[in-house]
C-alpha atoms as a PDB file:
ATOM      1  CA  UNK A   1     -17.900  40.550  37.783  1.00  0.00           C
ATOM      2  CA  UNK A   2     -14.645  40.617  35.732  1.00  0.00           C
ATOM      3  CA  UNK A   3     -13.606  37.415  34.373  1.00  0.00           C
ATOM      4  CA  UNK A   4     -10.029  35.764  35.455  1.00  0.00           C
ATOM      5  CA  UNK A   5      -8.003  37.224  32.760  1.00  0.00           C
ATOM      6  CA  UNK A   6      -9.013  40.708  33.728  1.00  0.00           C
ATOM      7  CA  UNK A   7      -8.071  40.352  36.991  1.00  0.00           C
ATOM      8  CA  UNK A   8      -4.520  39.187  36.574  1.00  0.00           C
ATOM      9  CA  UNK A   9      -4.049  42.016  34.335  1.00  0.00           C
ATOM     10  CA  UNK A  10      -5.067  44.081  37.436  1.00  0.00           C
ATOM     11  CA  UNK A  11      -2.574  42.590  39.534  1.00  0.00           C
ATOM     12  CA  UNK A  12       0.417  42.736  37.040  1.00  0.00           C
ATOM     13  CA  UNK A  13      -0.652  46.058  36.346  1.00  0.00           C
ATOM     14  CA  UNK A  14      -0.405  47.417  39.714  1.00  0.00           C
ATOM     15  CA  UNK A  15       2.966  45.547  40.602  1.00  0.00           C
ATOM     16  CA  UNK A  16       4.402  47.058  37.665  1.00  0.00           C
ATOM     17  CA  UNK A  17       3.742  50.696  38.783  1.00  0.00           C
ATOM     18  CA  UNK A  18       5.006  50.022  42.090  1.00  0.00           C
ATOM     19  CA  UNK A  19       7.598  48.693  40.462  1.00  0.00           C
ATOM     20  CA  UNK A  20       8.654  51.431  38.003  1.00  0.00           C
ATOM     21  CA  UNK A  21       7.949  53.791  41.186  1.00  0.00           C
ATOM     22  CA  UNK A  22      10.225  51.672  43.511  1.00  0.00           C
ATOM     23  CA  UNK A  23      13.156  52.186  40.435  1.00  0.00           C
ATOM     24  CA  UNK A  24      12.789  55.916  40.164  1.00  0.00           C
ATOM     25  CA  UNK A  25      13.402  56.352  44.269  1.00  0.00           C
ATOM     26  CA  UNK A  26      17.463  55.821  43.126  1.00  0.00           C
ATOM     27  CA  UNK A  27      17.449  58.866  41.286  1.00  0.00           C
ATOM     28  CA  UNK A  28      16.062  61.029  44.504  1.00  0.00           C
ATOM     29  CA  UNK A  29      18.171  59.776  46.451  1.00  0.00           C
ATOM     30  CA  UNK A  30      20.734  62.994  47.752  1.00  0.00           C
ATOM     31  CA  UNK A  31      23.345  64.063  49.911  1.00  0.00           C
ATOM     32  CA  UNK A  32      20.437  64.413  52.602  1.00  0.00           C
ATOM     33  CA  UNK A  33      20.413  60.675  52.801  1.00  0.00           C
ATOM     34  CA  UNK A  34      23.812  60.192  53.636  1.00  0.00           C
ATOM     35  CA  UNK A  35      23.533  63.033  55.984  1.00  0.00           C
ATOM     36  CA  UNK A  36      20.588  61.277  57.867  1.00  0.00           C
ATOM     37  CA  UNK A  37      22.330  58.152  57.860  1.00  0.00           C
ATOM     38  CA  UNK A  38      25.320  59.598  59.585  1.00  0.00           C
ATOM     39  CA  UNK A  39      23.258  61.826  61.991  1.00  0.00           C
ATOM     40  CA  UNK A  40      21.062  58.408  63.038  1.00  0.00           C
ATOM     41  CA  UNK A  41      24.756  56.530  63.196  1.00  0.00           C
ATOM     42  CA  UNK A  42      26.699  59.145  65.446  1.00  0.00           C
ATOM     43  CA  UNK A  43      23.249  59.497  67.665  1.00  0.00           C
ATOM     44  CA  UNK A  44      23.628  58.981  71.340  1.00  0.00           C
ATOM     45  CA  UNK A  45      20.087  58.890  71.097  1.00  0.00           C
ATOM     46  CA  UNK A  46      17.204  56.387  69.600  1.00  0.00           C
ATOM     47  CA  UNK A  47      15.591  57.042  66.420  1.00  0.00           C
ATOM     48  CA  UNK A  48      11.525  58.328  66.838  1.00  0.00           C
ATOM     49  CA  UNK A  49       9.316  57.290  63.853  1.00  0.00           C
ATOM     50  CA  UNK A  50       5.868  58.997  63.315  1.00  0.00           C
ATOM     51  CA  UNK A  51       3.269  59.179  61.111  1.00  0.00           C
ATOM     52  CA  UNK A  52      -0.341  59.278  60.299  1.00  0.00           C
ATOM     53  CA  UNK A  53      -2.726  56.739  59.056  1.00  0.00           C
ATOM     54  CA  UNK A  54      -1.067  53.992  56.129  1.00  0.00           C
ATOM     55  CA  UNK A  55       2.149  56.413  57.002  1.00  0.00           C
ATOM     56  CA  UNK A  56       2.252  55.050  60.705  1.00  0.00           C
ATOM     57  CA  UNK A  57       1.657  51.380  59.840  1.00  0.00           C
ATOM     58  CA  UNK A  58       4.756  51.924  57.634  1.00  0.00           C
ATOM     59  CA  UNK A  59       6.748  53.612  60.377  1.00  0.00           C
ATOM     60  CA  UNK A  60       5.711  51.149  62.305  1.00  0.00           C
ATOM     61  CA  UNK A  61       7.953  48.122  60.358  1.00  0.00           C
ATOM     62  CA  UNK A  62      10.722  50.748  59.835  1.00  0.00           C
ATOM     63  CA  UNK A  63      10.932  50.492  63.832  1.00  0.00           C
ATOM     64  CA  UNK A  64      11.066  47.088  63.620  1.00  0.00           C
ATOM     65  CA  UNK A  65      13.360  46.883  60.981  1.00  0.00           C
ATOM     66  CA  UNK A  66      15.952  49.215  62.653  1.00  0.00           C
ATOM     67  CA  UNK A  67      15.516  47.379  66.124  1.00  0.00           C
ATOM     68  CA  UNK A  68      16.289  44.431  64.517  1.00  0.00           C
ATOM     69  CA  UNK A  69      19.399  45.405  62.585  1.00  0.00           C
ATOM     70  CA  UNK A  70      20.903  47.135  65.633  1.00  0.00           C
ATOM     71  CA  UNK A  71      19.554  51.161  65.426  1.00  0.00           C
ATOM     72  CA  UNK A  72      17.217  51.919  68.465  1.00  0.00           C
ATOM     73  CA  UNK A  73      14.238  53.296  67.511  1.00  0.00           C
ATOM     74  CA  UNK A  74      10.746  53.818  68.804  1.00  0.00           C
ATOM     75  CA  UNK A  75       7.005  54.378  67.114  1.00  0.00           C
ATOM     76  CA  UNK A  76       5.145  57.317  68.228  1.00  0.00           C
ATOM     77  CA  UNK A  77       1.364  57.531  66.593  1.00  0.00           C
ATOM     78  CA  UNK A  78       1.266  61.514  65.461  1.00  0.00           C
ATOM     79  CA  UNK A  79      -2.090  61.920  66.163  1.00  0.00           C
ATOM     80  CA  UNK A  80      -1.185  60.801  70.099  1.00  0.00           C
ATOM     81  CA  UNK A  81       2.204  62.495  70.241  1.00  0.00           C
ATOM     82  CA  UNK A  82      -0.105  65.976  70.406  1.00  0.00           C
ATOM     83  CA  UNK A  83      -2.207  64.401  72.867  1.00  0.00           C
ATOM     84  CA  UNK A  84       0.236  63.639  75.818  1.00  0.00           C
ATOM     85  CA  UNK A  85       3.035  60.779  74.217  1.00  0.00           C
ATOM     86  CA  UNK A  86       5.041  63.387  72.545  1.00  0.00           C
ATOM     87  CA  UNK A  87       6.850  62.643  76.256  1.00  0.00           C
ATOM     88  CA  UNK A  88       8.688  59.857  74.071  1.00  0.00           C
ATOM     89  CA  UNK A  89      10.745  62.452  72.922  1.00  0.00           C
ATOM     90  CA  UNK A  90      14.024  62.526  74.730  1.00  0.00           C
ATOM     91  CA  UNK A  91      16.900  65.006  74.235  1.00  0.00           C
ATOM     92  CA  UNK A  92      19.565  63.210  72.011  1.00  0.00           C
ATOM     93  CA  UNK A  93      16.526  61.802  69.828  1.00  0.00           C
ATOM     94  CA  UNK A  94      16.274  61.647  66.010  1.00  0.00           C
ATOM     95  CA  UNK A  95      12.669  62.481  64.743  1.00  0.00           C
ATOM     96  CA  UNK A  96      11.642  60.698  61.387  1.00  0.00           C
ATOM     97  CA  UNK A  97       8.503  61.955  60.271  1.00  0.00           C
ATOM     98  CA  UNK A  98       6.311  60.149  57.183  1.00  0.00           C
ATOM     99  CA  UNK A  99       3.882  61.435  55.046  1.00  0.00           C
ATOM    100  CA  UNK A 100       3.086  61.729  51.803  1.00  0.00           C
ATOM    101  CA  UNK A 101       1.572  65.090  51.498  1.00  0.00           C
ATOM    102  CA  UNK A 102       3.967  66.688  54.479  1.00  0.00           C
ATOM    103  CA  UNK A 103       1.315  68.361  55.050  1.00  0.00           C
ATOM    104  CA  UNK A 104      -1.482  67.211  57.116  1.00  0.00           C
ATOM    105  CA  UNK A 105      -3.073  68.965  60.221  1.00  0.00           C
ATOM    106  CA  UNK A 106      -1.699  66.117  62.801  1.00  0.00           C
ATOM    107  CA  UNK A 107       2.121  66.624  60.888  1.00  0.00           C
ATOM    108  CA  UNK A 108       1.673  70.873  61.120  1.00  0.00           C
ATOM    109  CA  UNK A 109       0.760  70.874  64.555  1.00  0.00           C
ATOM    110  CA  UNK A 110       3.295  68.342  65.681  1.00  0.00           C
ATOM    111  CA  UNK A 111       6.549  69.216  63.780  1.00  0.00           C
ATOM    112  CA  UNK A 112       6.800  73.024  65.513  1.00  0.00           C
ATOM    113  CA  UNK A 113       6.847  71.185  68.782  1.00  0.00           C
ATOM    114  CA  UNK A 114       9.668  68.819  67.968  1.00  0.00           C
ATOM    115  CA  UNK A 115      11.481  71.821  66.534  1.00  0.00           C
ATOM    116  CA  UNK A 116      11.228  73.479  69.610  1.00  0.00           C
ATOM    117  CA  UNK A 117      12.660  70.725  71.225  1.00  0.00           C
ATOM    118  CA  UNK A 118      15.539  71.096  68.927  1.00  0.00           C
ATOM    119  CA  UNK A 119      15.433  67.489  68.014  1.00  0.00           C
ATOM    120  CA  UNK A 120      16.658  66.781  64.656  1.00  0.00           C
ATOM    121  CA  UNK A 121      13.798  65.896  62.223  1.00  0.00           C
ATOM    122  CA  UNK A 122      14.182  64.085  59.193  1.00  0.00           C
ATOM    123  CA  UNK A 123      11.310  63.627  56.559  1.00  0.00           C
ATOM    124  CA  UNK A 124      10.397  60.782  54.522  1.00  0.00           C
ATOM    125  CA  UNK A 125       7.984  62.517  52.068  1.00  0.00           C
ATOM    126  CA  UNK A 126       6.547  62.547  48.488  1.00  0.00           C
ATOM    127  CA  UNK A 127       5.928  66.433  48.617  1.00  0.00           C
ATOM    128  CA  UNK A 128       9.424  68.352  49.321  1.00  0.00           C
ATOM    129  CA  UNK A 129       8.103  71.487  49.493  1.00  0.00           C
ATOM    130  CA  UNK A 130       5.548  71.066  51.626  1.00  0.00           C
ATOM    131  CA  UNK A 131       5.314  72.302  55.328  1.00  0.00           C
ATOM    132  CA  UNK A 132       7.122  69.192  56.432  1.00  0.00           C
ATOM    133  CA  UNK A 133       9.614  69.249  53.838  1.00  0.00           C
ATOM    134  CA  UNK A 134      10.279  72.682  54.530  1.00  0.00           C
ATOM    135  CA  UNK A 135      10.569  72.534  58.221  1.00  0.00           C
ATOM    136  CA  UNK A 136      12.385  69.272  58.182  1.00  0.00           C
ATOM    137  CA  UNK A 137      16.800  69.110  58.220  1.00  0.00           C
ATOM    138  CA  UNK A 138      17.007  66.331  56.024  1.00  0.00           C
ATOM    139  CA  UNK A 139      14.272  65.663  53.763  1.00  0.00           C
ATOM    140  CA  UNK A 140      14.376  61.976  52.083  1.00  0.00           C
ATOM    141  CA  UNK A 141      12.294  62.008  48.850  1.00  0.00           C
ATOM    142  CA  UNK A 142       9.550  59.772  48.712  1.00  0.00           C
ATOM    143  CA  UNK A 143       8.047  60.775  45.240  1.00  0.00           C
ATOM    144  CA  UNK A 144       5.609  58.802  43.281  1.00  0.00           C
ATOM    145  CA  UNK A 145       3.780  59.301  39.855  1.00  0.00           C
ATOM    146  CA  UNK A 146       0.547  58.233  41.033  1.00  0.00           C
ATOM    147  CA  UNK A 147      -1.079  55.206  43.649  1.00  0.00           C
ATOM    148  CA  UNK A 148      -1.787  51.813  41.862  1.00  0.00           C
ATOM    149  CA  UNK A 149      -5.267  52.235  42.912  1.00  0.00           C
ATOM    150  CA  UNK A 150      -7.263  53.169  39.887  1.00  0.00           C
ATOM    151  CA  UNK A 151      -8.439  56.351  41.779  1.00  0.00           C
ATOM    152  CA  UNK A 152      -5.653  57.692  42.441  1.00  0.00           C
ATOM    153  CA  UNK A 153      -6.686  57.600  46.056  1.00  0.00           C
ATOM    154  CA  UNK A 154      -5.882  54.371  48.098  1.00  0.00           C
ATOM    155  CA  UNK A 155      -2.180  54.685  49.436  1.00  0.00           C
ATOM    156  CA  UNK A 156      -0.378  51.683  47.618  1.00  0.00           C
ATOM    157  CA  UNK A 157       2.283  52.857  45.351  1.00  0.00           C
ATOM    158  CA  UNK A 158       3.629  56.342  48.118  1.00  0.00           C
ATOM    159  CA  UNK A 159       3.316  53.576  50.917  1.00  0.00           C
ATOM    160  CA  UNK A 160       5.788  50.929  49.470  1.00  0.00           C
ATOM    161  CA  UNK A 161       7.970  53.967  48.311  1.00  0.00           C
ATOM    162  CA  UNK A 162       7.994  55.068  51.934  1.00  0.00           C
ATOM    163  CA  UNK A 163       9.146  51.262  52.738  1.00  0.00           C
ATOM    164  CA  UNK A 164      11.550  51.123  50.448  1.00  0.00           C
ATOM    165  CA  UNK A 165      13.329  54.401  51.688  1.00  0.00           C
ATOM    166  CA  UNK A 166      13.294  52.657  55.349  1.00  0.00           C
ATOM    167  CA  UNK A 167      14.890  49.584  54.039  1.00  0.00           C
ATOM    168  CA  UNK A 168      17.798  51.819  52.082  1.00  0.00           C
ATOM    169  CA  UNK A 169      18.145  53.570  55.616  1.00  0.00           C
ATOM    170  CA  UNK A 170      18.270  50.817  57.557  1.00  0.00           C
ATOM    171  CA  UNK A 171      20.530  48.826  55.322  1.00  0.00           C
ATOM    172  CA  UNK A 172      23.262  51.972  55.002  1.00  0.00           C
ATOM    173  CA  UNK A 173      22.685  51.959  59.052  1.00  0.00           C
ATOM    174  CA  UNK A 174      23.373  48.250  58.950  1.00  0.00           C
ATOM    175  CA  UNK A 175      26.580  48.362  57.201  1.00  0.00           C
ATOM    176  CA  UNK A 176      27.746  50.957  59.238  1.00  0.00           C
ATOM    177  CA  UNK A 177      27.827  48.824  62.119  1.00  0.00           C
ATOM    178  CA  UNK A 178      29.585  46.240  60.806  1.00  0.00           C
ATOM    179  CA  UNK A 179      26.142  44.093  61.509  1.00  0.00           C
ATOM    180  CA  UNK A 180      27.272  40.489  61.371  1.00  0.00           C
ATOM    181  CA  UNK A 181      25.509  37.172  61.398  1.00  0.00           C
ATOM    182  CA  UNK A 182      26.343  36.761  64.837  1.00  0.00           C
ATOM    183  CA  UNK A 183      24.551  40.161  65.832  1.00  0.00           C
ATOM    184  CA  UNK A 184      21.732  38.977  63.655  1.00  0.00           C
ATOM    185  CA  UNK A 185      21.266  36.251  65.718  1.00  0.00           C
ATOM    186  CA  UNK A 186      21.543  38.065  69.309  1.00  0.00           C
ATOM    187  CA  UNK A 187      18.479  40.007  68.077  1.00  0.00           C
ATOM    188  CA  UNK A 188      16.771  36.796  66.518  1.00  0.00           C
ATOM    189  CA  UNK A 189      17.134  33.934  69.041  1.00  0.00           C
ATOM    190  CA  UNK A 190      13.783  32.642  68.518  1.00  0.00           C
ATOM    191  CA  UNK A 191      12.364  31.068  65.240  1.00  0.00           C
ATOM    192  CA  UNK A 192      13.662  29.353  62.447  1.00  0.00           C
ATOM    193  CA  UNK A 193      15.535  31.896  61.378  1.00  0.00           C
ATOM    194  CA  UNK A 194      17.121  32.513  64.682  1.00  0.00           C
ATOM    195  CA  UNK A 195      18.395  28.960  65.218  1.00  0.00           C
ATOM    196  CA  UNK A 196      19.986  28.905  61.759  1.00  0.00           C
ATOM    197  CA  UNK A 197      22.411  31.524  63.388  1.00  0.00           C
ATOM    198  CA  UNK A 198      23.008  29.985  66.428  1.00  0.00           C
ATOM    199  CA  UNK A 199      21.884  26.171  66.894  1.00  0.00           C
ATOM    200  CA  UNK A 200      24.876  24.358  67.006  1.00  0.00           C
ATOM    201  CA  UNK A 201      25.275  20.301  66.311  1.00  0.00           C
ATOM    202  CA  UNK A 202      25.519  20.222  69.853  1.00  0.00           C
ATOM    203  CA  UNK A 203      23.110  21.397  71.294  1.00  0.00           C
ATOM    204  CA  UNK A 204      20.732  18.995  69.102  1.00  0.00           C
ATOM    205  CA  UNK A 205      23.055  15.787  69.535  1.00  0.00           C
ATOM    206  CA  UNK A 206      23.427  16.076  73.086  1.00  0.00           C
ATOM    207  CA  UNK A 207      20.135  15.311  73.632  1.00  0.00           C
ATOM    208  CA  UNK A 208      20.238  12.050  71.474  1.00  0.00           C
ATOM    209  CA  UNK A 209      20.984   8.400  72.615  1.00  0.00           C
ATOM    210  CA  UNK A 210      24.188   7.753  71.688  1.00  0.00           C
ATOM    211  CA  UNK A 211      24.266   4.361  69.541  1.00  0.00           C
ATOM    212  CA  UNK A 212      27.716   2.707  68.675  1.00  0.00           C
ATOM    213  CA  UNK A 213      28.710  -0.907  68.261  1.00  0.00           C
ATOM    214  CA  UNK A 214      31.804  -2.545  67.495  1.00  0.00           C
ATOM    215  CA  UNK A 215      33.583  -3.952  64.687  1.00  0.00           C
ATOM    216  CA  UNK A 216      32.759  -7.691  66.200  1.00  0.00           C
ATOM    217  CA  UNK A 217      29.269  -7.070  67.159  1.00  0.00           C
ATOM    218  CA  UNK A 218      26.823  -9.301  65.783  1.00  0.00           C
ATOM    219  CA  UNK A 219      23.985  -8.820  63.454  1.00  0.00           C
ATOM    220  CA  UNK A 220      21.445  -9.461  66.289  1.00  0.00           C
ATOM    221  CA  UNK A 221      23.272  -6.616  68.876  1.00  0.00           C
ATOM    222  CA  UNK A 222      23.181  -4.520  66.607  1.00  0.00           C
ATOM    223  CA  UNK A 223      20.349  -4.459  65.464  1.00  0.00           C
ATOM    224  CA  UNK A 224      19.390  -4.206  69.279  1.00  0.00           C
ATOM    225  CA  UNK A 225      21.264  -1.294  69.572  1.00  0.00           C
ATOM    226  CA  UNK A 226      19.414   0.115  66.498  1.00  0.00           C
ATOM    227  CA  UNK A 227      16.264  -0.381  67.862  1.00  0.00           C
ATOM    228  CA  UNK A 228      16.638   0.684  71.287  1.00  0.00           C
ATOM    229  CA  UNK A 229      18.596   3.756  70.245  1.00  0.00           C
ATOM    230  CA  UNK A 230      15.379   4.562  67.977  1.00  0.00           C
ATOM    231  CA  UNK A 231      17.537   6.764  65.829  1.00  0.00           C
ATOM    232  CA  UNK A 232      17.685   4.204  62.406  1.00  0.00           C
ATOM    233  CA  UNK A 233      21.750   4.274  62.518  1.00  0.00           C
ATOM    234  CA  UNK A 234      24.762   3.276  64.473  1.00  0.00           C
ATOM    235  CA  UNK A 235      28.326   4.139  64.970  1.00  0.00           C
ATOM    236  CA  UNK A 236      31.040   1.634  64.418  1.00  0.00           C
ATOM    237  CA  UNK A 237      33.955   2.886  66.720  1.00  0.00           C
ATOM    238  CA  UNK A 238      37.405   2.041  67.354  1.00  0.00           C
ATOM    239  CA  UNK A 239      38.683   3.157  70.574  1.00  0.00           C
ATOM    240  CA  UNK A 240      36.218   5.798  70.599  1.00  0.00           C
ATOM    241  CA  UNK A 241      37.400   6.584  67.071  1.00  0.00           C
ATOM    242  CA  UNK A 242      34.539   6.873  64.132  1.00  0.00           C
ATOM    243  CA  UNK A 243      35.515   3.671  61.623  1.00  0.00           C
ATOM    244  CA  UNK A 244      31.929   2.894  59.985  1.00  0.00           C
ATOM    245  CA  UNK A 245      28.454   3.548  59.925  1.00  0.00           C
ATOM    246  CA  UNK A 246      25.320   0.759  59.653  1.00  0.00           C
ATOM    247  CA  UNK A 247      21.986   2.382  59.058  1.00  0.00           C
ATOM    248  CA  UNK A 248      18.417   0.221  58.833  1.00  0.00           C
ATOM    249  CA  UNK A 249      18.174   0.493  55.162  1.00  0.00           C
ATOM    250  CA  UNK A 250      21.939  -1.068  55.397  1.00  0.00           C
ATOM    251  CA  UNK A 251      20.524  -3.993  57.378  1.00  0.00           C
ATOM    252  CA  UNK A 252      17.688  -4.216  55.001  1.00  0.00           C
ATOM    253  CA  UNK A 253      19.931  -4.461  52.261  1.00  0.00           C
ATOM    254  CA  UNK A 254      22.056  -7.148  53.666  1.00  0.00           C
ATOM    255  CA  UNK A 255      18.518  -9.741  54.654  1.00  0.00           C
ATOM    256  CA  UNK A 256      18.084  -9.187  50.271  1.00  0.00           C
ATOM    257  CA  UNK A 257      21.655 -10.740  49.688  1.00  0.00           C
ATOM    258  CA  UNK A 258      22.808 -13.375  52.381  1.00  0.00           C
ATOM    259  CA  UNK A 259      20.613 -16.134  53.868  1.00  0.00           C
ATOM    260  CA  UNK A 260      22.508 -16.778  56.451  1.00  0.00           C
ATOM    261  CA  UNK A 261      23.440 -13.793  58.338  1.00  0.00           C
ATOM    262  CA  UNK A 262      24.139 -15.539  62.294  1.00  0.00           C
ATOM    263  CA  UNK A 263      28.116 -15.040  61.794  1.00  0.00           C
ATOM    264  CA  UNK A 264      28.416 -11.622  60.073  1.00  0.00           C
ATOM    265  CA  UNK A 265      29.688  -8.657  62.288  1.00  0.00           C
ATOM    266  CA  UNK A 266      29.355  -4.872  62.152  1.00  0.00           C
ATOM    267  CA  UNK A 267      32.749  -4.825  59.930  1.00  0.00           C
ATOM    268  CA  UNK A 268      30.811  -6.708  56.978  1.00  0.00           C
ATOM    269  CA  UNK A 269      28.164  -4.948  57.063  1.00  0.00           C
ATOM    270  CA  UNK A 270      29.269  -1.395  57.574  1.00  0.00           C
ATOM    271  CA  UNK A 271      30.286   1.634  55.444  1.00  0.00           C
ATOM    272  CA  UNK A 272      33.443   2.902  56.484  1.00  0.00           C
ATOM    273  CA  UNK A 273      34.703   6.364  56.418  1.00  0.00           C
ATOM    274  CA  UNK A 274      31.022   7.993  57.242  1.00  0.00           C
ATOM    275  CA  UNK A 275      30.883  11.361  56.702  1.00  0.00           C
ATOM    276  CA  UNK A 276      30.530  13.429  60.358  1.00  0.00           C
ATOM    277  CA  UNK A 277      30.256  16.900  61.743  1.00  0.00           C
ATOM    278  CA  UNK A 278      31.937  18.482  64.491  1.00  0.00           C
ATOM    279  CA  UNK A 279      29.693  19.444  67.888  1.00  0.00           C
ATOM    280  CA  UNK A 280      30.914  23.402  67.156  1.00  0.00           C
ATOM    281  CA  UNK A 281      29.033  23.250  63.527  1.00  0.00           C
ATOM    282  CA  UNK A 282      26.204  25.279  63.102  1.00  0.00           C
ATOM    283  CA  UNK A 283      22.914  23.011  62.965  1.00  0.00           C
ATOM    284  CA  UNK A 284      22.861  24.499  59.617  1.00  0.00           C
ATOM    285  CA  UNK A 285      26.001  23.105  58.183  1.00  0.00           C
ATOM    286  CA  UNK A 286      24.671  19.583  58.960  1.00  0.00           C
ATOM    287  CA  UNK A 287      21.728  20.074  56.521  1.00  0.00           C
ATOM    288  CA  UNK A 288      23.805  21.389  53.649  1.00  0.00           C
ATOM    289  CA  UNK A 289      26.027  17.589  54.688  1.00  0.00           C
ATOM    290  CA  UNK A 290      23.046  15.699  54.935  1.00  0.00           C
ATOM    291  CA  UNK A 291      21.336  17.348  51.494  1.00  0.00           C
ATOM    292  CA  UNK A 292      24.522  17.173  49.489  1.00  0.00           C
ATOM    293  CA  UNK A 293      25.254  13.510  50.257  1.00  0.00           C
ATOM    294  CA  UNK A 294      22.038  12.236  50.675  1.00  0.00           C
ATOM    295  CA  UNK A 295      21.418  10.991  53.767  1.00  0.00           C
ATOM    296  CA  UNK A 296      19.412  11.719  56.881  1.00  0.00           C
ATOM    297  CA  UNK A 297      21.513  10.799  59.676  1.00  0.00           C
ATOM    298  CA  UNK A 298      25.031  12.235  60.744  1.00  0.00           C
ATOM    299  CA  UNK A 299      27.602  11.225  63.001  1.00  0.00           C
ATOM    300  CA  UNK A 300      28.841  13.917  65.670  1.00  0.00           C
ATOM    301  CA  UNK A 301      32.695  13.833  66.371  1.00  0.00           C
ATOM    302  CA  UNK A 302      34.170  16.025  69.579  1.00  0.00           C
ATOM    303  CA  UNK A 303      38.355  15.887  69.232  1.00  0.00           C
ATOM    304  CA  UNK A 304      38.283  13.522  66.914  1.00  0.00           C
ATOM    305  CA  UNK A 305      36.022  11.256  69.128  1.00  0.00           C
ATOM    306  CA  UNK A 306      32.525   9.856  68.453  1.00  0.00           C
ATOM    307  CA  UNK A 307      29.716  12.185  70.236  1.00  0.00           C
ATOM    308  CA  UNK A 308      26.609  11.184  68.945  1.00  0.00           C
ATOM    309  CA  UNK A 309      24.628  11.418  65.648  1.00  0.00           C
ATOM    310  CA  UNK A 310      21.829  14.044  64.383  1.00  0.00           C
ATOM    311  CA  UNK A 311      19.104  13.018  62.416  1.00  0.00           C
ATOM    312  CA  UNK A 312      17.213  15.215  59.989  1.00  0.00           C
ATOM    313  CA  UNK A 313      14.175  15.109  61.917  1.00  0.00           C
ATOM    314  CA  UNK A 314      16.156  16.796  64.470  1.00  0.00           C
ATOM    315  CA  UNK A 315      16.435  19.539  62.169  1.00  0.00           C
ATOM    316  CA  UNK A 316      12.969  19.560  60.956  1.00  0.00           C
ATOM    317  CA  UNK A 317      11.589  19.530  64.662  1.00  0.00           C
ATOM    318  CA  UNK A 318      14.096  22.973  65.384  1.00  0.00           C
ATOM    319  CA  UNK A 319      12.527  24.781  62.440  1.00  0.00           C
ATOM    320  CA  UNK A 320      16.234  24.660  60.822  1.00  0.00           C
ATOM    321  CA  UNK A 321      14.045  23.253  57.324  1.00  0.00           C
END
C-alpha cells in the first residue's frame, strides 16, 4: 500500500492536469460557440442533451444547469433515444450531443436520425473530426491531452472538460437573458440558497411575539415581558416609535452594578438608538446587521413604526446561515 505522502502527490497530481486541461479549453474556444449560444438563445424550442456513458452523467448536470439559469432543456440517454425516446425530439429543438471520441456506435446511429429531423445539432467533443464532429453544425471543442487516470483510460480529465464547456454555455446563455437575482430565486425557492433570494424580514418577524415596554416600565415588567416573549430582548417604544432596546445580557449587566434595582425603569436601563431593519429587507441583510454589529437580535420597523424583532436563530432555523 502506498504510504500518505504518495498519495497526496496522486491527488495534486491529477488536479493539476485537469487543471492545465481546464486552461487550454480558452484557446478552442471559436466562432462556433458564439454561434451555438445565439442559436440556443433565439430557439423557440428547448435544448436536448445526449450522451453515452460518463458523457450522459455530464449532460445530465448541463440540463440542470441550463434549467436552472433560465434555458429549457431536456436529457435524452443516447443509447434509449434509438430505442423508442428519440420521440423527445420536437421540431424547434436544439440537439447537443457529448462525447469524447464523436464517434461511438450509439452517437453514429443516432446523429443521422436527428439530421433527418433537421434539428440543429451541436457537438461538445474532444475529437473534431470525427463522425460527430463532422456531421454536427456547431462543433464546441472539448480537447484534452490525456485522462488523469494513470491509464489513460478512466474518463476524468475529457469529462470535467465537457463540464466546463456546459458551464461557459450556460453562463453566455445566462447573460443573455439578463438573468437576475430575482429570476434566480423563482427557479430556487427552496433551500438555503433559495431563501437568501427571497426571505424577507417579514416573513420571519411576523411570526414572532412582539415584545415592547415603555420608557416607565419597571425592572420586574420587563423582565416579564422578556420572559414571556421568550425572545431574550425588548423594544422600548414611544408612541409606537423605536427609542431603546433592553436585552437579557443588559439586565444581567445591571444586577452586577446596582443593589437596589426596585425604582429603575426601562429608560435607565436601555440602549437607545438600536439599530433596526425594515420588514421589506431581505432576511439576508439582517445577518450582514446582526454580524457587523455584533448582536443576535434585531428590531423590525414598518413606516417608521416598531413591528417586531428577528433573532439569529430565526435565521439559522431558515437555512439563511
Amino acid at each position: 500500500m502506498k504510504d500518505e505522502i504518495s498519495i497526496i502527490n496522486t491527488a495534486k497530481h491529477t488536479i493539476e492536469m485537469e487543471s492545465e486541461s481546464i486552461s487550454n479549453l480558452a484557446n478552442l474556444i471559436t466562432d462556433d460557440f458564439a454561434k451555438a449560444v445565439k442559436l440556443i438563445y433565439t430557439s423557440k424550442g428547448r435544448v436536448i442533451i445526449t450522451g453515452i456513458g460518463k458523457s450522459a452523467i455530464i449532460a445530465n448536470k448541463i440540463v440542470a444547469t441550463l434549467n436552472s439559469t433560465g434555458t429549457p432543456a431536456v436529457f435524452m440517454h443516447a443509447a434509449d433515444a434509438i430505442h423508442g425516446d428519440l420521440g423527445l425530439i420536437l421540431k424547434d429543438d436544439v440537439v447537443i450531443c457529448i462525447s469524447k471520441s464523436g464517434n461511438t456506435p450509439e452517437i453514429k446511429v443516432l446523429v443521422p436520425l436527428i439530421k433527418s429531423a433537421k434539428n440543429k445539432m451541436i457537438a461538445i467533443t474532444g475529437n473534431t473530426a470525427s463522425f460527430l464532429g463532422q456531421q454536427a453544425d456547431y462543433i464546441l471543442n472539448a480537447f484534452v491531452e490525456q485522462e488523469a487516470c494513470p491509464n489513460n483510460l478512466a474518463p476524468t480529465t475529457s469529462t470535467t472538460a465537457q463540464l466546463v464547456i456546459g458551464d461557459a454555455l450556460a453562463v453566455c446563455l445566462l447573460d443573455l437573458r439578463g438573468f437576475s437575482s430575482n429570476d434566480f430565486a423563482k427557479y430556487h425557492p427552496g433551500g438555503a440558497l433559495g431563501k437568501k433570494l427571497y426571505l424577507r424580514v417579514h416573513d420571519i418577524s411576523s411570526v414572532n411575539e412582539k415584545p415592547k415596554v415603555h420608557l416607565d416600565t419597571s425592572i420586574k415588567n420587563i423582565i416579564i415581558e422578556i420572559t414571556e416573549k421568550m425572545l431574550g430582548v425588548t423594544a422600548v417604544v414611544e408612541n409606537e416609535k423605536i427609542v431603546g432596546i433592553i436585552t437579557d445580557g443588559d439586565l444581567r449587566r445591571m444586577l452586577t452594578k446596582v443593589d437596589d434595582f426596585s425604582t429603575l425603569t426601562a429608560k435607565d436601563i436601555m440602549s437607545p438608538n438600536p439599530k433596526h431593519i425594515n420588514v421589506d429587507a431581505m432576511a439576508v441583510d439582517a445577518l450582514e446587521t446582526m454580524e457587523t454589529n455584533g448582536i443576535s437580535q434585531l428590531l423590525v420597523e414598518n413606516n417608521g413604526n416598531y413591528a417586531g424583532v428577528v433573532h439569529l436563530h430565526d435565521l439559522i432555523k431558515e437555512g439563511i446561515i
